[in-house]
PDB file of N, CA and C in Angstrom:
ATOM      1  N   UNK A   1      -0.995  11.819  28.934  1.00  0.00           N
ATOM      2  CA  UNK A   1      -2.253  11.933  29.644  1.00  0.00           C
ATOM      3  C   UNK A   1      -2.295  13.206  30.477  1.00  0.00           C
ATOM      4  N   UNK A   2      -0.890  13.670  31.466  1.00  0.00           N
ATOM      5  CA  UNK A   2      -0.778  14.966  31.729  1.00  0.00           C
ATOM      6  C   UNK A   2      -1.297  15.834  30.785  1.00  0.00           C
ATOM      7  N   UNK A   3      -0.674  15.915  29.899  1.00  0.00           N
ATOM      8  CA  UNK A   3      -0.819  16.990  28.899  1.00  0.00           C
ATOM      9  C   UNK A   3      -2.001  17.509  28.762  1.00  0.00           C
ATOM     10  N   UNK A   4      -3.128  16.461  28.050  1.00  0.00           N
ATOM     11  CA  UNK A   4      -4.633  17.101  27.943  1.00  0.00           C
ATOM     12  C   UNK A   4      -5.135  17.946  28.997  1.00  0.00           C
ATOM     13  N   UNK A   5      -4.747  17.750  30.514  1.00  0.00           N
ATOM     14  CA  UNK A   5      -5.266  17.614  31.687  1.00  0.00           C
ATOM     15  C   UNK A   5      -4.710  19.372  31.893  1.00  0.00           C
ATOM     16  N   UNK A   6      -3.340  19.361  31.809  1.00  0.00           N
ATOM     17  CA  UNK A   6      -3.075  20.650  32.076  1.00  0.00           C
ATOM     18  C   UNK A   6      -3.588  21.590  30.693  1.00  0.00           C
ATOM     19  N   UNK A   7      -3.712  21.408  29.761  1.00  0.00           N
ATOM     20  CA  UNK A   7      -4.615  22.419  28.580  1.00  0.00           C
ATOM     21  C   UNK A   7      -6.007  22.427  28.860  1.00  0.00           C
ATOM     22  N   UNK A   8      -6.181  21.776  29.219  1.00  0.00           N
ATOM     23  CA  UNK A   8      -7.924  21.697  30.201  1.00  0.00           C
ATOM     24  C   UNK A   8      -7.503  22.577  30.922  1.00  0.00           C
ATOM     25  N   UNK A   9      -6.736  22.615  32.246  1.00  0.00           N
ATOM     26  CA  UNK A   9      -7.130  23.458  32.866  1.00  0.00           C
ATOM     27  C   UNK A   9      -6.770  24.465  32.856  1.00  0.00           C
ATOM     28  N   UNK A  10      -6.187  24.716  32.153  1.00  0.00           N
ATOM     29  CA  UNK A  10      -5.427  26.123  31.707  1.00  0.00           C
ATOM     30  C   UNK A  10      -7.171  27.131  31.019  1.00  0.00           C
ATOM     31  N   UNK A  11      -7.383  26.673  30.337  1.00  0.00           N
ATOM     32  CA  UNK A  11      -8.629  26.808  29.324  1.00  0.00           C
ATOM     33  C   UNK A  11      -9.369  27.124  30.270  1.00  0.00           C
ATOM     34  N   UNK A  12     -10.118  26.431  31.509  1.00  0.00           N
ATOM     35  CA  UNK A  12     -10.598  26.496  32.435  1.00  0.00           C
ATOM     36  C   UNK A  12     -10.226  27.781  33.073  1.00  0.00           C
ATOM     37  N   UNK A  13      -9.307  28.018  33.616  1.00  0.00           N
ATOM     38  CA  UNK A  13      -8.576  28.882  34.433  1.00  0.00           C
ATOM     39  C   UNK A  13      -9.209  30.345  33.212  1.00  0.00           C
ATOM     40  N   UNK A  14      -8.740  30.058  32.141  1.00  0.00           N
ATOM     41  CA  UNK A  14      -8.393  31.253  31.649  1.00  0.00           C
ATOM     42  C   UNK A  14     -10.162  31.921  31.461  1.00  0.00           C
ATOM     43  N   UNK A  15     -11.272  30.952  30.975  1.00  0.00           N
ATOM     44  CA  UNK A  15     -12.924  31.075  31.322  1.00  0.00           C
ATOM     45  C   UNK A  15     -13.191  31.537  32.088  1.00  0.00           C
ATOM     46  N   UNK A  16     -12.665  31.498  33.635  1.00  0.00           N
ATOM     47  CA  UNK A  16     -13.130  31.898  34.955  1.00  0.00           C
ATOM     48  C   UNK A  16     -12.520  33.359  35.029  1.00  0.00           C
ATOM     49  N   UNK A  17     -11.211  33.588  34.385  1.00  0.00           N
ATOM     50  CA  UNK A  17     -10.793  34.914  34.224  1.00  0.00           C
ATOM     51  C   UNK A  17     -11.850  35.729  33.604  1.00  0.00           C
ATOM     52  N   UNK A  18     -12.204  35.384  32.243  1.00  0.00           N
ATOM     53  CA  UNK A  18     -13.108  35.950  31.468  1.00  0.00           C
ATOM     54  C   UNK A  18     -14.305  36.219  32.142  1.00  0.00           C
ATOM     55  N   UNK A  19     -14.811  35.538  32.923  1.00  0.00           N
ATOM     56  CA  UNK A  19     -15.953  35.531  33.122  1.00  0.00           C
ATOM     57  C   UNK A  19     -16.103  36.246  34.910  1.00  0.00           C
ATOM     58  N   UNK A  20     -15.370  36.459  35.081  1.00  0.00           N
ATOM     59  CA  UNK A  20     -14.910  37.235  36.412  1.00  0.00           C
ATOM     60  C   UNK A  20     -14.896  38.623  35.864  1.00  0.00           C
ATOM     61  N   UNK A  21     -13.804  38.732  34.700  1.00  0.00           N
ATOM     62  CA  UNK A  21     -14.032  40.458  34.106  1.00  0.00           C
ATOM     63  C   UNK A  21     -15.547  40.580  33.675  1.00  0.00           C
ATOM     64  N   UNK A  22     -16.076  39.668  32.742  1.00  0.00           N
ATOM     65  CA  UNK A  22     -17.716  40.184  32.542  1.00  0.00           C
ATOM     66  C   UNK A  22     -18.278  40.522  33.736  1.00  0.00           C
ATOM     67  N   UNK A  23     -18.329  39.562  34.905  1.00  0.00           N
ATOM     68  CA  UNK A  23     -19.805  40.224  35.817  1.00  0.00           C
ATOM     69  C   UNK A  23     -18.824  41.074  36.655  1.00  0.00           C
ATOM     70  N   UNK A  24     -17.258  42.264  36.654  1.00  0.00           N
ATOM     71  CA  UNK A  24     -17.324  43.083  37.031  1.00  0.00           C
ATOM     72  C   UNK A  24     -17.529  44.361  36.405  1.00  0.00           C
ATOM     73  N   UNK A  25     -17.540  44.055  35.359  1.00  0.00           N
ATOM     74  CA  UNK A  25     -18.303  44.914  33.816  1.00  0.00           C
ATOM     75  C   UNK A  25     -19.581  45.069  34.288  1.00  0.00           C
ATOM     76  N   UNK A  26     -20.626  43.834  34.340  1.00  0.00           N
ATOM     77  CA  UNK A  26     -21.614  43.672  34.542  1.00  0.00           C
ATOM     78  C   UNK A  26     -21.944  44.576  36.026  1.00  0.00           C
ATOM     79  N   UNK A  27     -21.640  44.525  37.074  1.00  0.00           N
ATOM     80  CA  UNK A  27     -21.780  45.119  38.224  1.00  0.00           C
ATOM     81  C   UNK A  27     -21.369  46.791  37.970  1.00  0.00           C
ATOM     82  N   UNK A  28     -20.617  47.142  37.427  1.00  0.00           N
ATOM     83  CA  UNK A  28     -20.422  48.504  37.043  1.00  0.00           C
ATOM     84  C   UNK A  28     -21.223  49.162  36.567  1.00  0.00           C
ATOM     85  N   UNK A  29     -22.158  48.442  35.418  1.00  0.00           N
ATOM     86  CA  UNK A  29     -23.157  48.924  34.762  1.00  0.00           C
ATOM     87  C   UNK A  29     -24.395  49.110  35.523  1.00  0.00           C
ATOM     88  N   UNK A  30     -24.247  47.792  36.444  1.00  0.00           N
ATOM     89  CA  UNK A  30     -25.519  47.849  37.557  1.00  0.00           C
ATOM     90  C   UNK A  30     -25.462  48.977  38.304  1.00  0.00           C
ATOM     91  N   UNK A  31     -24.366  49.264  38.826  1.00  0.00           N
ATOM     92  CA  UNK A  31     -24.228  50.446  39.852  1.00  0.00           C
ATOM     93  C   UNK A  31     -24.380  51.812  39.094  1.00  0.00           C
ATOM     94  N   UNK A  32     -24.216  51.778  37.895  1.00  0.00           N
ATOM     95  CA  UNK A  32     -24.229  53.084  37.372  1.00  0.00           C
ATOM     96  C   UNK A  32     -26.071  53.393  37.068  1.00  0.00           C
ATOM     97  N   UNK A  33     -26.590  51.893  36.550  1.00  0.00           N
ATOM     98  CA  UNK A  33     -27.942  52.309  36.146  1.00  0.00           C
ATOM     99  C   UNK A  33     -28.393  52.475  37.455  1.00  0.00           C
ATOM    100  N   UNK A  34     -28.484  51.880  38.766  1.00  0.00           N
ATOM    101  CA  UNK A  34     -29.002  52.261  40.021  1.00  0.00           C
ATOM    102  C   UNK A  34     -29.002  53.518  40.190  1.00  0.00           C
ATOM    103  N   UNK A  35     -27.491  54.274  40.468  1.00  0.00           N
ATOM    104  CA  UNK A  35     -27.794  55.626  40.395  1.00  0.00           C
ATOM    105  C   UNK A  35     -28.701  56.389  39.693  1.00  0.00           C
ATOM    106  N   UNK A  36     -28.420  56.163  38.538  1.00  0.00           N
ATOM    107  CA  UNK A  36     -29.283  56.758  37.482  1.00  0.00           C
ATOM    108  C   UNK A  36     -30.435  57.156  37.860  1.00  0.00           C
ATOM    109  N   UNK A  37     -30.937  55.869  38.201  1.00  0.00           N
ATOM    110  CA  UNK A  37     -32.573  55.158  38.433  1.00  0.00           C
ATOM    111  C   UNK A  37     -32.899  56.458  40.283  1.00  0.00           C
ATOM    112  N   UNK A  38     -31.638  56.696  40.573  1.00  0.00           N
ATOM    113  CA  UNK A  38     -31.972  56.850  42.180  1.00  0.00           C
ATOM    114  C   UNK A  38     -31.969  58.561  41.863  1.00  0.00           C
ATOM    115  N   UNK A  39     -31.151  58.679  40.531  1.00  0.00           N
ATOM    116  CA  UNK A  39     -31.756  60.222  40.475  1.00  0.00           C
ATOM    117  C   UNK A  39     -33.126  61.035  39.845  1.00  0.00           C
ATOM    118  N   UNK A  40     -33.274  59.981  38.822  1.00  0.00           N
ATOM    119  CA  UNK A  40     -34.856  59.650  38.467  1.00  0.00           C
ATOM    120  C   UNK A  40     -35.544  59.697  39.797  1.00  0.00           C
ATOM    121  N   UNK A  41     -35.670  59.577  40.524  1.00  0.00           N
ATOM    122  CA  UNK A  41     -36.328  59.537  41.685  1.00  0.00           C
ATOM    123  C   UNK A  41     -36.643  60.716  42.524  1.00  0.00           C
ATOM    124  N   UNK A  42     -35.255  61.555  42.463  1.00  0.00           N
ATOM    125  CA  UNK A  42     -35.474  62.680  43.136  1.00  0.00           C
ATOM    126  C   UNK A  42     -35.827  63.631  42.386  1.00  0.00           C
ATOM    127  N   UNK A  43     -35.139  63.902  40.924  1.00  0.00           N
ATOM    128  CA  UNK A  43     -36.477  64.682  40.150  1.00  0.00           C
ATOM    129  C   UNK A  43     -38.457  63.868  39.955  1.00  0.00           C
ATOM    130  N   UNK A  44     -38.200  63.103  40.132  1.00  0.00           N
ATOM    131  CA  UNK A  44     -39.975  63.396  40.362  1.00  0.00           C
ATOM    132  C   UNK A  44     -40.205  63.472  41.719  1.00  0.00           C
ATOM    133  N   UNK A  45     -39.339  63.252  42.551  1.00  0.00           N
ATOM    134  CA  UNK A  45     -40.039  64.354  43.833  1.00  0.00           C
ATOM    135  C   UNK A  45     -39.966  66.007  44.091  1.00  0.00           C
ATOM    136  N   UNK A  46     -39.249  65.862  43.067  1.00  0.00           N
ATOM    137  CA  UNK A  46     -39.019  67.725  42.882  1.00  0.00           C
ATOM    138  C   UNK A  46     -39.975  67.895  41.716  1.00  0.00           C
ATOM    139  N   UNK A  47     -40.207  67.585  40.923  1.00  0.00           N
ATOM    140  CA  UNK A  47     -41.945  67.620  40.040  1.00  0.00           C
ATOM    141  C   UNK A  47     -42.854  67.565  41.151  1.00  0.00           C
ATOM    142  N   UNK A  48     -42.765  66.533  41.908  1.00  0.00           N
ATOM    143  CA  UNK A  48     -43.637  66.973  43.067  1.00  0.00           C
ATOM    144  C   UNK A  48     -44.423  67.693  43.602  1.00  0.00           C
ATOM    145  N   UNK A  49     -43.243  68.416  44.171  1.00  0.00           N
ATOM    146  CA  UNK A  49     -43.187  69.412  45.052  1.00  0.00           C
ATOM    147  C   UNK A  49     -43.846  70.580  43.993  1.00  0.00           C
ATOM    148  N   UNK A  50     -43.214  70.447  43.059  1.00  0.00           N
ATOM    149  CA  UNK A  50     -43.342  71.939  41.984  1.00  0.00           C
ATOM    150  C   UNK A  50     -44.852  71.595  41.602  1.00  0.00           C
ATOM    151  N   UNK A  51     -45.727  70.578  41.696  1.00  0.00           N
ATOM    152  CA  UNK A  51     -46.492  70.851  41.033  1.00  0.00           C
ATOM    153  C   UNK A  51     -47.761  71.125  42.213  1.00  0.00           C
ATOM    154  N   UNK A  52     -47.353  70.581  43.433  1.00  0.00           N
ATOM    155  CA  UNK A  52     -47.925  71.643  44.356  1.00  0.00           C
ATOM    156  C   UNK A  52     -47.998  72.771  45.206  1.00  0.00           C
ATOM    157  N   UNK A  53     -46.966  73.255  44.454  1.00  0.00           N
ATOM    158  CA  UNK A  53     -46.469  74.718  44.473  1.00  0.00           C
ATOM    159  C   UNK A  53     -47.068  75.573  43.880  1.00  0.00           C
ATOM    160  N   UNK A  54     -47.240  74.917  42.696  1.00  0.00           N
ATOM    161  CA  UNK A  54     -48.131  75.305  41.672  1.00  0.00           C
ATOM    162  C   UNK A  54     -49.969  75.375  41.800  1.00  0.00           C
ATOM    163  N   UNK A  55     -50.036  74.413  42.671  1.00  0.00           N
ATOM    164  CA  UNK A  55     -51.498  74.573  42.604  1.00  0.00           C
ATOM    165  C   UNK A  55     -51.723  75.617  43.999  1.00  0.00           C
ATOM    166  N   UNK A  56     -50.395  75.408  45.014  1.00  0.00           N
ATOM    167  CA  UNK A  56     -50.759  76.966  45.670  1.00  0.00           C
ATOM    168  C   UNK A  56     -50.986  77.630  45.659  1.00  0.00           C
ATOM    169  N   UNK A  57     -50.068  77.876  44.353  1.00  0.00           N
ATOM    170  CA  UNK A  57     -50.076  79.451  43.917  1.00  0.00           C
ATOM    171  C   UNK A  57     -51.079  80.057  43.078  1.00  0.00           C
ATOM    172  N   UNK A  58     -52.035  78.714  42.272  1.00  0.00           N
ATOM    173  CA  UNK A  58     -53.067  78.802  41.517  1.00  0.00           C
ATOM    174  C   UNK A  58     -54.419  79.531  42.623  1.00  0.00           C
ATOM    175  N   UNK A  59     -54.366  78.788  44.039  1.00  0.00           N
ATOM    176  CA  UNK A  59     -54.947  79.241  44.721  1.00  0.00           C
ATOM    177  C   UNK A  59     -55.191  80.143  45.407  1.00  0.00           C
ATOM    178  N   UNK A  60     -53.901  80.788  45.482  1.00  0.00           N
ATOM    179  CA  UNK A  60     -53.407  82.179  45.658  1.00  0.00           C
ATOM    180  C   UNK A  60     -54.171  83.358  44.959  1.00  0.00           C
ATOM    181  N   UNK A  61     -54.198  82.894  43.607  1.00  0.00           N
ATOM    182  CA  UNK A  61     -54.372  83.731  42.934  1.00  0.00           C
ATOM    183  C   UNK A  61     -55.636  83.699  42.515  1.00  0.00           C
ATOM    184  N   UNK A  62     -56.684  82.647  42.269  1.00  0.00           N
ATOM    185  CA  UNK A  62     -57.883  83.019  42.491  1.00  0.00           C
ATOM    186  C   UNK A  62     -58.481  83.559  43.701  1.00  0.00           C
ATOM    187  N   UNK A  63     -57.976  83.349  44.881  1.00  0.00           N
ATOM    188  CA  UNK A  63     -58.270  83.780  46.148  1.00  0.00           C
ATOM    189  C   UNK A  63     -58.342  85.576  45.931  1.00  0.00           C
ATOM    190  N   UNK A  64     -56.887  85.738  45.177  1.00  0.00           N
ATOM    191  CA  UNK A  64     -56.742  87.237  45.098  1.00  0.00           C
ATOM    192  C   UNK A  64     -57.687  87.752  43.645  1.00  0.00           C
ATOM    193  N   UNK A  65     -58.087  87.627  42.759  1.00  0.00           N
ATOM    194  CA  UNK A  65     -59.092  87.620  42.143  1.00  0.00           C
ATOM    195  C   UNK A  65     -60.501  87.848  42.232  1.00  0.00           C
ATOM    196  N   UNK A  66     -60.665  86.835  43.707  1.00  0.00           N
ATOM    197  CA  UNK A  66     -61.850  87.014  44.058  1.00  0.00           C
ATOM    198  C   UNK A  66     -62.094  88.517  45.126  1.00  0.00           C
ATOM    199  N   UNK A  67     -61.228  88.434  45.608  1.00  0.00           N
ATOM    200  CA  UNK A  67     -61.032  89.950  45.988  1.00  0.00           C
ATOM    201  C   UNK A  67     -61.224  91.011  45.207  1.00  0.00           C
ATOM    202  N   UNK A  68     -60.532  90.911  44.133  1.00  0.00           N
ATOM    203  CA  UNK A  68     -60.385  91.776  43.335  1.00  0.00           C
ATOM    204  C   UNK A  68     -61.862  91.867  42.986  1.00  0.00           C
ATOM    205  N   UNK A  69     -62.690  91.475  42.478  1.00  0.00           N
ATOM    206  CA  UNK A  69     -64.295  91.301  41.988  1.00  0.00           C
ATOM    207  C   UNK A  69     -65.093  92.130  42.881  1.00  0.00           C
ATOM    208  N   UNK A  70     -64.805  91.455  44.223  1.00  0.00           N
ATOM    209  CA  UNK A  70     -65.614  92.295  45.734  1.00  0.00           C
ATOM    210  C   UNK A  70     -65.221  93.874  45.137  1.00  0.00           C
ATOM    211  N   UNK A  71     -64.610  94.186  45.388  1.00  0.00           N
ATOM    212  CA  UNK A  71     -63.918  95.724  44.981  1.00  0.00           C
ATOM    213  C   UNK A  71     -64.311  96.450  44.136  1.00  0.00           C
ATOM    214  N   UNK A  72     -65.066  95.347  43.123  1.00  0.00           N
ATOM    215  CA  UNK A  72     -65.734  96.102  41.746  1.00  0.00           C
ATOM    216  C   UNK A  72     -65.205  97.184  41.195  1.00  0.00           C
ATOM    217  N   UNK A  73     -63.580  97.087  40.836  1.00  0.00           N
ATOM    218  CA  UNK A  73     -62.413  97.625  40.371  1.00  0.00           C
ATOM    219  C   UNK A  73     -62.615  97.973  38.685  1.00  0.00           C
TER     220      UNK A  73
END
């Protein structure tokens, strides 16, 4: 009657091993896609930025354009 009892829990024991290495597998992967995800983030705030940089400079330059016209160059 021992017997079954300790192959049970052996079996047991050895599941909880297994399954202890999966969700620190599992958590590794989490932490890696987070990053990921957290650098995704800072390139589109640097698209951002660049794309109203861009319309500065768009403004810039019709501004200077329109100058240019006055001048009748």
């Amino acid at each position: 009657m021992t017997e079954p009892l300790v192959d049970r829990l052996e079996e047991l024991e050895k599941a909880v091993r297994r399954a202890a290495e999966v969700i620190a597998t599992l958590r590794k992967e989490r932490d890696t896609l987070a990053s990921r995800l957290g650098a995704g983030d800072g390139d589109r705030a640097e698209l951002g930025r660049l794309r109203q940089e861009r319309k500065e400079m768009l403004g810039q330059v019709n501004a200077m354009l329109r100058e240019m016209e006055k001048l009748d160059l």
